[in-house]
Protein backbone atom coordinates (compact mmCIF):
# COMPACT_ATOMS: atom_id res chain seq x y z
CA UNK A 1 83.82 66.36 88.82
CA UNK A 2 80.01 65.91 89.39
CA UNK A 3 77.75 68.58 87.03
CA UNK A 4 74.16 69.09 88.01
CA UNK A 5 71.61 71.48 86.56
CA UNK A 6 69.17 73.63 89.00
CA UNK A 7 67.03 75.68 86.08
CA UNK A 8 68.07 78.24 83.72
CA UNK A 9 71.84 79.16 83.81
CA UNK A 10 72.69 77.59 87.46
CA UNK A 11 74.79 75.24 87.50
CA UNK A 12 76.83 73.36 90.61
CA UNK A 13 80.24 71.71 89.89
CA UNK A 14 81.56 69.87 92.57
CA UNK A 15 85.05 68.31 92.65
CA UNK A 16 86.49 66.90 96.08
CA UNK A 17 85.46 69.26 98.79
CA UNK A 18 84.86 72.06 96.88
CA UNK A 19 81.89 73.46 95.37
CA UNK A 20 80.91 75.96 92.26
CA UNK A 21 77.68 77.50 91.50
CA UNK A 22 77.21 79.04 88.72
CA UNK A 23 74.52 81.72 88.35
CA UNK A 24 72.83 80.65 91.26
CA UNK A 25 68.93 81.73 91.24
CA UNK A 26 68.41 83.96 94.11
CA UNK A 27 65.04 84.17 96.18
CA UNK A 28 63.57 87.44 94.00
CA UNK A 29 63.89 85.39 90.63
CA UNK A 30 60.98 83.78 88.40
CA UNK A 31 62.59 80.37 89.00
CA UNK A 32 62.95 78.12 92.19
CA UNK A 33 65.67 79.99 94.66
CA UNK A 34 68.79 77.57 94.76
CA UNK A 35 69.57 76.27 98.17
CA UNK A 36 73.13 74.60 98.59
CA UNK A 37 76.26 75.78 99.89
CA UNK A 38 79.24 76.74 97.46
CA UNK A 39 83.22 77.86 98.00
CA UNK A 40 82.82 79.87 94.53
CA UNK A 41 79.75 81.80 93.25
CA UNK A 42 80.21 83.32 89.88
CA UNK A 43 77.63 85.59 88.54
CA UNK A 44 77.20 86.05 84.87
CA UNK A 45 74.63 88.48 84.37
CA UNK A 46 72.91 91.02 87.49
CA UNK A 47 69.18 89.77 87.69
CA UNK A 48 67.43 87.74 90.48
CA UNK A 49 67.43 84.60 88.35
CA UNK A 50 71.45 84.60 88.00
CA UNK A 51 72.74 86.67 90.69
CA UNK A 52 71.72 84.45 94.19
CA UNK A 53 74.92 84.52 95.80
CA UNK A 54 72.95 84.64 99.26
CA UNK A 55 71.21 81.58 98.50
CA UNK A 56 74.77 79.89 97.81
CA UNK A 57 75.72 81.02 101.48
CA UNK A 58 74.33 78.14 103.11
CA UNK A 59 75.55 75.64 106.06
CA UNK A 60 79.34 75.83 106.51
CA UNK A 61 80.20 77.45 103.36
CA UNK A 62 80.54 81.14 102.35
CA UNK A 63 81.09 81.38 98.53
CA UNK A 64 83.92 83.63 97.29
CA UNK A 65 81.84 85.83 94.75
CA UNK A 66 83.10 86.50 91.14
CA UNK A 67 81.25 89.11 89.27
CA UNK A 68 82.62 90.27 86.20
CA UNK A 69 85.13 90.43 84.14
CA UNK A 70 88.81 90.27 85.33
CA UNK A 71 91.32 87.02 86.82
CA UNK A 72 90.65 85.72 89.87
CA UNK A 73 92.31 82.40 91.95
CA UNK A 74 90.62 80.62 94.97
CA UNK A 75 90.92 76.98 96.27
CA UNK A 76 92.95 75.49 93.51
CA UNK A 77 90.57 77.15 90.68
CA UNK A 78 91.43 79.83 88.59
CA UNK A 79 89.25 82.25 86.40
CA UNK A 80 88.78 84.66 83.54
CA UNK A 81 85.93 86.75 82.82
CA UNK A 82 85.44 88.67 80.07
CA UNK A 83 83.15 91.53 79.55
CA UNK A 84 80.25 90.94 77.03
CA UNK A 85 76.35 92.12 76.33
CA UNK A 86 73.36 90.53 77.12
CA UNK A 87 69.76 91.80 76.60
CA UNK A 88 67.88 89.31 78.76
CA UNK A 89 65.80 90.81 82.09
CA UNK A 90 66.18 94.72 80.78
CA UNK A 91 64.51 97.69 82.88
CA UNK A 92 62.64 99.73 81.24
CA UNK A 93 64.29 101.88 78.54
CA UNK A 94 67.47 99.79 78.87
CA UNK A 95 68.95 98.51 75.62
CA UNK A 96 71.84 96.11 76.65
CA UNK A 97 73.44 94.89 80.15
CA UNK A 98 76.72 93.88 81.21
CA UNK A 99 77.09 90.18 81.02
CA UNK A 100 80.81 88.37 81.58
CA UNK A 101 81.98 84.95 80.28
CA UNK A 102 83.42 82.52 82.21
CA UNK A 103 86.71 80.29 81.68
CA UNK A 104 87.34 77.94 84.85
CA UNK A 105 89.89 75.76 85.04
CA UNK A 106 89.90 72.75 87.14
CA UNK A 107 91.22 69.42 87.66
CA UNK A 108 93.40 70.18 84.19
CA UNK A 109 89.95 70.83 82.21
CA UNK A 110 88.47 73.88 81.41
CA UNK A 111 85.23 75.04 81.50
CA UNK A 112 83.42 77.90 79.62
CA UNK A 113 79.82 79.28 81.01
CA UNK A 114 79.03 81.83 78.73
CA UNK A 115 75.91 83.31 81.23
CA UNK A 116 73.25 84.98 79.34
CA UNK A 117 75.30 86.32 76.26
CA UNK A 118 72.92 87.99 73.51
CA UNK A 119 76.17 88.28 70.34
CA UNK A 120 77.22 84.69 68.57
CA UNK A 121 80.68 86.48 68.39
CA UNK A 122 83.41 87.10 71.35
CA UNK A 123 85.98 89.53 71.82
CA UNK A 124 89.51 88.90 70.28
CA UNK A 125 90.42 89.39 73.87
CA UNK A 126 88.14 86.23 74.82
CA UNK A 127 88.99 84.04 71.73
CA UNK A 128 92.58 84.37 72.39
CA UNK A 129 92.45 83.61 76.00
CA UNK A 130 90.06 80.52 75.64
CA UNK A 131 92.05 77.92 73.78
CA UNK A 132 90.48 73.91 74.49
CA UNK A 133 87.48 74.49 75.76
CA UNK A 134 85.96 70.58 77.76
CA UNK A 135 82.88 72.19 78.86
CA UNK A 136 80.70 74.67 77.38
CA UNK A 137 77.61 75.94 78.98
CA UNK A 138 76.21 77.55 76.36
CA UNK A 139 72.22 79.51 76.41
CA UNK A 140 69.95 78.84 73.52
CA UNK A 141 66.95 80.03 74.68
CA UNK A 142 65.97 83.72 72.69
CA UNK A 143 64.55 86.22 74.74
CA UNK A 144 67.51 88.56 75.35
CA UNK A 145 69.79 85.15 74.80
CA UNK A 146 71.45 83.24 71.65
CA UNK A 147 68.97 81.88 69.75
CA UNK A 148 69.04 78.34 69.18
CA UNK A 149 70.57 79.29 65.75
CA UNK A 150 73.70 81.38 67.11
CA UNK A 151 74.12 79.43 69.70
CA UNK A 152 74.71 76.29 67.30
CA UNK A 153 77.05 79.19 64.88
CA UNK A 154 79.27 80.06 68.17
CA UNK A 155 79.46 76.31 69.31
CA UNK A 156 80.71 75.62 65.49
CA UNK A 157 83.31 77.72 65.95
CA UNK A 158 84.36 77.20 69.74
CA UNK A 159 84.72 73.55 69.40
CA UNK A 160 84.15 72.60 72.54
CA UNK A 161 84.60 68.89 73.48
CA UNK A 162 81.21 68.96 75.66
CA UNK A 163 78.46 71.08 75.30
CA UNK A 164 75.99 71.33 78.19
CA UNK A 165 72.94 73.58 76.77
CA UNK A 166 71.22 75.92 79.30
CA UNK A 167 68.60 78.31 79.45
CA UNK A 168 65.69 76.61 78.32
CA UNK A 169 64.92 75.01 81.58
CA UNK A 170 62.06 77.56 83.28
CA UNK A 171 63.03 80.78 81.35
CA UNK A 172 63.72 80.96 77.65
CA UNK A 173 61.46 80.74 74.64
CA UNK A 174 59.27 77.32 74.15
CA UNK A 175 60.95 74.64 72.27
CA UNK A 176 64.00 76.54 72.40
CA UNK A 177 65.92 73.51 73.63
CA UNK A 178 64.19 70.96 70.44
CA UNK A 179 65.73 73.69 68.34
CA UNK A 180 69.04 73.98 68.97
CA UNK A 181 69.20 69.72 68.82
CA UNK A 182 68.21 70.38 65.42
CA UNK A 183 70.12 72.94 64.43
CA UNK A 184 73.08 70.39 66.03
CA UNK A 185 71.83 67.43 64.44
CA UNK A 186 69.45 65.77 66.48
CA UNK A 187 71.68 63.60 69.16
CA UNK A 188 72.51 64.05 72.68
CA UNK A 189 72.48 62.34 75.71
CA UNK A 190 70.15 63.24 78.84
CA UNK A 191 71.31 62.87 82.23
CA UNK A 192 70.50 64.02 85.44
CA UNK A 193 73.90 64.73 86.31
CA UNK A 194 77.02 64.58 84.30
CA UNK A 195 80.02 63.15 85.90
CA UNK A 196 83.51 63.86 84.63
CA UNK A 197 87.15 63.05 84.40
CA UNK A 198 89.47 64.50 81.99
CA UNK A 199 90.40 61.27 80.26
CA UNK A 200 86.64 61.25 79.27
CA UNK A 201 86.36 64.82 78.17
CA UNK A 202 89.14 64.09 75.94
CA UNK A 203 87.30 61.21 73.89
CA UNK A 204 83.97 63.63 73.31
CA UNK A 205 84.21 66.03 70.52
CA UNK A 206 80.94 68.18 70.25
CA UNK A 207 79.05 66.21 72.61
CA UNK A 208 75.86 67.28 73.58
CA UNK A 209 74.98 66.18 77.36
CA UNK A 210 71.57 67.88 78.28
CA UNK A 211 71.23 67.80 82.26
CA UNK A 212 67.95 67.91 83.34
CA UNK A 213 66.97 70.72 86.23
């Protein structure tokens, strides 16, 4: 599994011939439109910098598009998504959106992208459902997001064995990504890509991989 970073929440796994995006950034966002082709897209959260599942549609591929909450099975992956608030990108007079968690599992790991979640708490539902969690993709970045302080809370008590911090790269508040590494501690490992087999998810335990966009 090959894990590369394209700006806020997206995020392309690729393993063999097949190819997730998650919360690819569509041509009407504030960030650079994605351009790469994808089997799966799931979107987290409806706004033009999460929701380009057009921009995923690209050379021979035609993404299967997941968006919200519910189970869903397609090319050897299988999904949950559960139904939680975020408050990033609201219209006017809007006080919360519908955002949905991810759980993917893949190549016997499982990975968590928890899209643009505002609460540091998740539904009983979610927390019951979600048991090891190898990957997290979690947002620190304030601005309708977890903070850099809840983030670190919910990442205490996921314990995830990787954690893969997102929305700080071109949307999110300054120095939200210096903050959460304090908050954690201080270490982590930059990368421009994060490459992955289960046997080495299994020796990490809190690891903090930052991919850069």
């Amino acid at each position: 599994m090959v894990i590369t970073h394209h700006g806020g929440q997206c995020f392309k796994v690729t393993f063999g011939d097949v190819t997730l995006a998650f919360d690819p950034v569509s041509k009407n966002g504030s960030l650079p439109a994605v351009r790469f082709g994808a089997d799966i897209a799931l979107i987290s959260r409806n706004h033009p910098n999460m929701n380009g599942a057009a921009e995923v549609t690209y050379g021979d591929k035609e993404p299967f598009v997941i968006f919200g909450p519910g189970e869903y099975e397609r090319a050897g992956v299988t999904v949950q998504g559960f139904l939680t608030k975020s408050e990033y990108g609201l219209s006017k007079g809007q006080t919360e959106a519908v955002n949905t968690v991810y759980a993917v599992s893949l190549e016997g790991m499982t990975l968590v992208h928890l899209g643009a979640l505002a609460s540091p708490t998740l539904s009983k539902e979610a927390r019951e459902a979600i048991d090891e969690i190898d990957v997290l993709f979690v947002p620190v970045g304030g601005d309708g997001v977890l903070s850099a302080a809840q983030a670190s809370t919910l990442v205490t008590a996921l314990e995830p064995r990787i954690i893969i911090p997102m929305h700080w790269s071109g949307i999110g508040e300054p120095k939200s990504l210096e903050r959460f590494l304090k908050e954690e501690g201080g270490t982590a490992e930059t990368m421009d890509k994060l490459t992955l087999k289960k046997k080495d998810a299994l020796t990490k335990d809190g690891a903090i991989m930052v991919i850069t966009a």
